[in-house]
C-alpha atoms as a PDB file:
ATOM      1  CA  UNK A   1     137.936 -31.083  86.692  1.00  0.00           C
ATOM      2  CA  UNK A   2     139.385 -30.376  83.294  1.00  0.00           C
ATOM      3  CA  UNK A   3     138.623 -26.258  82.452  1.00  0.00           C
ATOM      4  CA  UNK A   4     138.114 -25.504  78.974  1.00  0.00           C
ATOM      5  CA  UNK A   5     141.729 -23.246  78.134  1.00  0.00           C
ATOM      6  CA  UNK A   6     138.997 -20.789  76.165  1.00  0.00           C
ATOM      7  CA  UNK A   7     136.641 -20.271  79.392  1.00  0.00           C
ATOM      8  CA  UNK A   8     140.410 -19.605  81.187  1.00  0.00           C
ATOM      9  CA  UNK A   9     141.801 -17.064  78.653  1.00  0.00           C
ATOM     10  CA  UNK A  10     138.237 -15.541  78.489  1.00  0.00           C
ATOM     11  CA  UNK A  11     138.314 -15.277  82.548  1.00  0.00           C
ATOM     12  CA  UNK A  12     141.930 -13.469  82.264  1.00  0.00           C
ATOM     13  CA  UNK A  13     140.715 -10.724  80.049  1.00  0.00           C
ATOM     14  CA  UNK A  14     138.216 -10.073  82.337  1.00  0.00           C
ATOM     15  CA  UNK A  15     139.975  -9.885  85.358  1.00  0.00           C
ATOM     16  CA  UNK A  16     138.081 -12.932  87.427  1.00  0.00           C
ATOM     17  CA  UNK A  17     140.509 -15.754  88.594  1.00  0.00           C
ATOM     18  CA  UNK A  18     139.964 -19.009  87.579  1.00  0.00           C
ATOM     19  CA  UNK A  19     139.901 -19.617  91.486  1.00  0.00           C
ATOM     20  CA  UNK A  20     136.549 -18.446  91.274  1.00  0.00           C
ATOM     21  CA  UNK A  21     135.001 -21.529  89.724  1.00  0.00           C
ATOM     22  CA  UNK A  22     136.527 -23.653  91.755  1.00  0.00           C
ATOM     23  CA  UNK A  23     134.693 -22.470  94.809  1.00  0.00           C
ATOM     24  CA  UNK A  24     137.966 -20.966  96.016  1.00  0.00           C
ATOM     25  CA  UNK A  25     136.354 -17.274  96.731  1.00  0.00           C
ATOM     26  CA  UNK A  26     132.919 -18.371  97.891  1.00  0.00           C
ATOM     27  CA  UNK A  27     133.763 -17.647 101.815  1.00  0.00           C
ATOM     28  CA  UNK A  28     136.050 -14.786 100.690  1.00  0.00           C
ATOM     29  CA  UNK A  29     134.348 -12.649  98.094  1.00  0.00           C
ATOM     30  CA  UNK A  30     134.986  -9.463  99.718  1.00  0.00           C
ATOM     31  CA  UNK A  31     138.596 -10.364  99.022  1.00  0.00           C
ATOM     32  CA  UNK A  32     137.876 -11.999  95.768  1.00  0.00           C
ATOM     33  CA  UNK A  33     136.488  -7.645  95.092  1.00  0.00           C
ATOM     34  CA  UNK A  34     139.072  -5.996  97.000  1.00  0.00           C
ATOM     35  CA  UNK A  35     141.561  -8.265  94.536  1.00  0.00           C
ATOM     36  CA  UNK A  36     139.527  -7.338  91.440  1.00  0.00           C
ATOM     37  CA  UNK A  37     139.453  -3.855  92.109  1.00  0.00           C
ATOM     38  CA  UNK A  38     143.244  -3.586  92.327  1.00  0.00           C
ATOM     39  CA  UNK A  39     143.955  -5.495  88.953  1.00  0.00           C
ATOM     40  CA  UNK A  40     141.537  -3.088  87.913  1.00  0.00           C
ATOM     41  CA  UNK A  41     143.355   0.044  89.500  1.00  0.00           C
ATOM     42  CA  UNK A  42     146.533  -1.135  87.930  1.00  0.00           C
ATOM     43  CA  UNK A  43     145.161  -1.771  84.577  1.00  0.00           C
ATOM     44  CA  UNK A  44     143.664   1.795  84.582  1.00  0.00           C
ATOM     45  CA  UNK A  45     147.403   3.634  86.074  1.00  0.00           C
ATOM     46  CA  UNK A  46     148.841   1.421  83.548  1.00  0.00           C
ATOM     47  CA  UNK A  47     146.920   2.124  80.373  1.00  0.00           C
ATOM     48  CA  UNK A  48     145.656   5.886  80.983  1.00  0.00           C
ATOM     49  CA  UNK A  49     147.267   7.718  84.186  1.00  0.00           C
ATOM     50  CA  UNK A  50     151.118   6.610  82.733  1.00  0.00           C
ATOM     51  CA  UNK A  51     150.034   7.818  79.448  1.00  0.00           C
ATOM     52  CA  UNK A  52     148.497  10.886  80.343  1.00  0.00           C
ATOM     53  CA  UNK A  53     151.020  13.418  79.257  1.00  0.00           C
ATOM     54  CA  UNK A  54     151.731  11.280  75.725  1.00  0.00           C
ATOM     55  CA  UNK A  55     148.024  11.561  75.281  1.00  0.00           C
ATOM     56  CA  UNK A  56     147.961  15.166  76.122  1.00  0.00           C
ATOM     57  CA  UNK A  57     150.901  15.372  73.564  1.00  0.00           C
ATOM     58  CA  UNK A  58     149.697  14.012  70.718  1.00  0.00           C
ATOM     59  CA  UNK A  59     146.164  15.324  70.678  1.00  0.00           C
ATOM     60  CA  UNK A  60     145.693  18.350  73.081  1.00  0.00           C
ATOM     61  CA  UNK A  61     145.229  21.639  70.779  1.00  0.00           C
ATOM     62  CA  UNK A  62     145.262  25.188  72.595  1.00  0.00           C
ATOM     63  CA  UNK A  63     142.062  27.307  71.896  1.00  0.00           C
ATOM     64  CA  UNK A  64     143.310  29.329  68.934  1.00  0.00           C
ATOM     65  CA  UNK A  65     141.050  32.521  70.683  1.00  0.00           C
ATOM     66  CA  UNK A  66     143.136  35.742  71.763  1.00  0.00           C
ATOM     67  CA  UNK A  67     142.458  38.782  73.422  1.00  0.00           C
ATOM     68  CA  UNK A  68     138.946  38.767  75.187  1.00  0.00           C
ATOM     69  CA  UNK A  69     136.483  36.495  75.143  1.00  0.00           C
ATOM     70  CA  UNK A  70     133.120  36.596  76.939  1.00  0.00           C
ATOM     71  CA  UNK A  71     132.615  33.994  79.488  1.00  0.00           C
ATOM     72  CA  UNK A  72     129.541  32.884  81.711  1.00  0.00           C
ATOM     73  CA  UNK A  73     128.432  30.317  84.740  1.00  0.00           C
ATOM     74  CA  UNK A  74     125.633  29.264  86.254  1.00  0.00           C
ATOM     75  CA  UNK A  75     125.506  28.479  89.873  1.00  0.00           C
ATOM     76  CA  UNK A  76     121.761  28.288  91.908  1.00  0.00           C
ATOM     77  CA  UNK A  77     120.304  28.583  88.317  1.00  0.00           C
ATOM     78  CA  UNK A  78     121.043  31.657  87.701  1.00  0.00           C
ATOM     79  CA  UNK A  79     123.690  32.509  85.367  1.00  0.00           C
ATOM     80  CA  UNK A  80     126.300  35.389  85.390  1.00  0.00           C
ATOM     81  CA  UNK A  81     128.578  36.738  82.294  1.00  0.00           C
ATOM     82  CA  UNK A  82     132.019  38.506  82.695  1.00  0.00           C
ATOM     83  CA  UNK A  83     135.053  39.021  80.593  1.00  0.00           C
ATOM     84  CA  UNK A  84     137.867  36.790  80.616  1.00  0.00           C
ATOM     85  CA  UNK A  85     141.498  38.548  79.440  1.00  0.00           C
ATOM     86  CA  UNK A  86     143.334  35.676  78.229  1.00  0.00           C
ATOM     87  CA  UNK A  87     146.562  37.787  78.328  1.00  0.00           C
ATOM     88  CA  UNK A  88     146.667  38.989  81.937  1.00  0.00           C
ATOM     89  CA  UNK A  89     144.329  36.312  82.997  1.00  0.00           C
ATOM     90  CA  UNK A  90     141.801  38.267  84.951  1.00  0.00           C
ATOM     91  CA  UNK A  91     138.242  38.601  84.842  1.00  0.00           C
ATOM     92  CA  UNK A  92     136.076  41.320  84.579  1.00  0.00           C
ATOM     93  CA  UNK A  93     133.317  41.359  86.541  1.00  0.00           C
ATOM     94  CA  UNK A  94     130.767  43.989  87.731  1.00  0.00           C
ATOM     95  CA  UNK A  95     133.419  46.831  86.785  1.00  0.00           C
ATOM     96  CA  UNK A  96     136.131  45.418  88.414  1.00  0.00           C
ATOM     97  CA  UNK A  97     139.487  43.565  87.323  1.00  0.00           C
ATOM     98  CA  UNK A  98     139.881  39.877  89.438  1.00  0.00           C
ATOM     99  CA  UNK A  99     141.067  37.566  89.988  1.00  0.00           C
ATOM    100  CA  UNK A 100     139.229  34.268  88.053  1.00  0.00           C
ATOM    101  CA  UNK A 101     138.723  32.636  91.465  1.00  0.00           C
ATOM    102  CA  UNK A 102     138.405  35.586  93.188  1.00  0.00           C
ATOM    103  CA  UNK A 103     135.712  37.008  90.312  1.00  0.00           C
ATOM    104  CA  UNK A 104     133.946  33.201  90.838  1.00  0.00           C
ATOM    105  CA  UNK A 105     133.752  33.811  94.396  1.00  0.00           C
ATOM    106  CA  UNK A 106     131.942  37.230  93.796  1.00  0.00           C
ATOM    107  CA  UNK A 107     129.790  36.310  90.999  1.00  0.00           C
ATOM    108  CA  UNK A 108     128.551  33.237  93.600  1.00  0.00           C
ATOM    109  CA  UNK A 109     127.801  35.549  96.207  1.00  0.00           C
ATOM    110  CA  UNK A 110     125.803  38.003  94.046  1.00  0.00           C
ATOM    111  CA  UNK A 111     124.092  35.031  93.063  1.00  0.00           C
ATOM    112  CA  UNK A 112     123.205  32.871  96.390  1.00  0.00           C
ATOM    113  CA  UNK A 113     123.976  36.046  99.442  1.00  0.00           C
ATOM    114  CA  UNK A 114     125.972  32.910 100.493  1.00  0.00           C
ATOM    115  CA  UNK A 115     129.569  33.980 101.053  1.00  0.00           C
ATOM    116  CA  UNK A 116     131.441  31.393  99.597  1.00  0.00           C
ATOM    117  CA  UNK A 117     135.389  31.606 100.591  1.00  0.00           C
ATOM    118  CA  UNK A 118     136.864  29.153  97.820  1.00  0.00           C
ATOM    119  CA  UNK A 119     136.079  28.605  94.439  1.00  0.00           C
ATOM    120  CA  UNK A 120     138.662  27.270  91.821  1.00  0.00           C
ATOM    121  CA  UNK A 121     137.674  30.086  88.746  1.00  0.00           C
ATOM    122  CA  UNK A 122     139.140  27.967  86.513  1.00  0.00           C
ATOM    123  CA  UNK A 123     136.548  25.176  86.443  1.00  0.00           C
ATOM    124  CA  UNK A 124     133.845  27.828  87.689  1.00  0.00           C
ATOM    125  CA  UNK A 125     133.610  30.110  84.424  1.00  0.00           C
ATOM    126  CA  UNK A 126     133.171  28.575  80.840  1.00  0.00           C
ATOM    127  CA  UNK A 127     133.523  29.891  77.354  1.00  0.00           C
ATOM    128  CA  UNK A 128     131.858  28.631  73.673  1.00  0.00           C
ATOM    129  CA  UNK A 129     134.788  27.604  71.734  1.00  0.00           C
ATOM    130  CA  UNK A 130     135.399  27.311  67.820  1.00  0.00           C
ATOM    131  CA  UNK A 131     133.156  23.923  67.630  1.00  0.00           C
ATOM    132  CA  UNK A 132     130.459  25.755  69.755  1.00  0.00           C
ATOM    133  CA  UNK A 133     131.167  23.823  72.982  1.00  0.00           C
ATOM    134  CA  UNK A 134     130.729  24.435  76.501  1.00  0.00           C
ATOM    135  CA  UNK A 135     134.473  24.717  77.798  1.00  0.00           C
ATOM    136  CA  UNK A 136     136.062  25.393  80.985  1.00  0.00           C
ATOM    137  CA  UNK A 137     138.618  28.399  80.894  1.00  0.00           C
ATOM    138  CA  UNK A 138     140.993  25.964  82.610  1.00  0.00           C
ATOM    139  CA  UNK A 139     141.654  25.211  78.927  1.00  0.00           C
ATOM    140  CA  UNK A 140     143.071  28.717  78.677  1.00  0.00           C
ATOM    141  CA  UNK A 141     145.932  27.489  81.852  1.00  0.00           C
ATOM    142  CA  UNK A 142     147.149  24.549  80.022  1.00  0.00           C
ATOM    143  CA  UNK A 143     148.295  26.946  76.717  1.00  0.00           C
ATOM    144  CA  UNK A 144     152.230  26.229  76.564  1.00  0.00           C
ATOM    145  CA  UNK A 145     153.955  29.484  76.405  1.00  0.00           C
END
């Protein structure tokens, strides 16, 4: 049987053999998405994991905030406000001087009693930037010096 070359190119971009009308997957169509999901896999390393540091090039933009700024989370509901140096990197926190993981894992605790041993501060707190957006202060990390 004669396929129509638009039906085949159309298949392509979509990532479904032409094997598939055929008949040739019907017993096999775990392989038939074990094989999709690869071309898929590659597509995605090739198009957005290769590029990531061009991307991150050409459009990341530092926060343009200095000194302190007042940060927040909410974790069981509740939500908790500190200080966030952006100089020394530390948070201040219920009169003390952290850490930002180690003020996350505190600010937890005094919010569940539930003593939490690892948090990763840096996609725990969040600050309102310029735009008014909910960021992480991860974005406060990736600042080249």
């Amino acid at each position: 049987m004669k396929i129509n070359p638009n039906i085949v190119e159309s298949l392509k971009n979509h990532l479904i053999p032409i094997e598939i009308i055929d008949g040739a997957y019907d017993d096999f169509y775990i392989a038939f998405l074990e094989k999709r999901a690869e071309a898929i896999f590659k597509l995605i390393e090739k198009y957005i994991i290769a590029k990531e540091q061009k991307i991150v090039d050409l459009f990341y933009q530092p926060p343009k905030t200095k000194g302190n700024i007042k940060i927040f989370a909410s974790y069981y509901n509740k939500k908790v406000e500190a200080i966030f140096d952006i100089e020394t990197q530390q948070v201040h926190y219920n009169g003390e001087v952290l850490s930002v993981s180690a003020a996350a894992d505190k600010a937890k605790y005094n919010l569940s009693g539930k003593d939490n041993t690892s948090t990763n501060g840096w996609r725990f707190w969040k600050y309102i930037n310029e735009q008014n957006q909910e960021r992480y202060i991860d974005d406060f990390r990736k600042i080249k010096k």
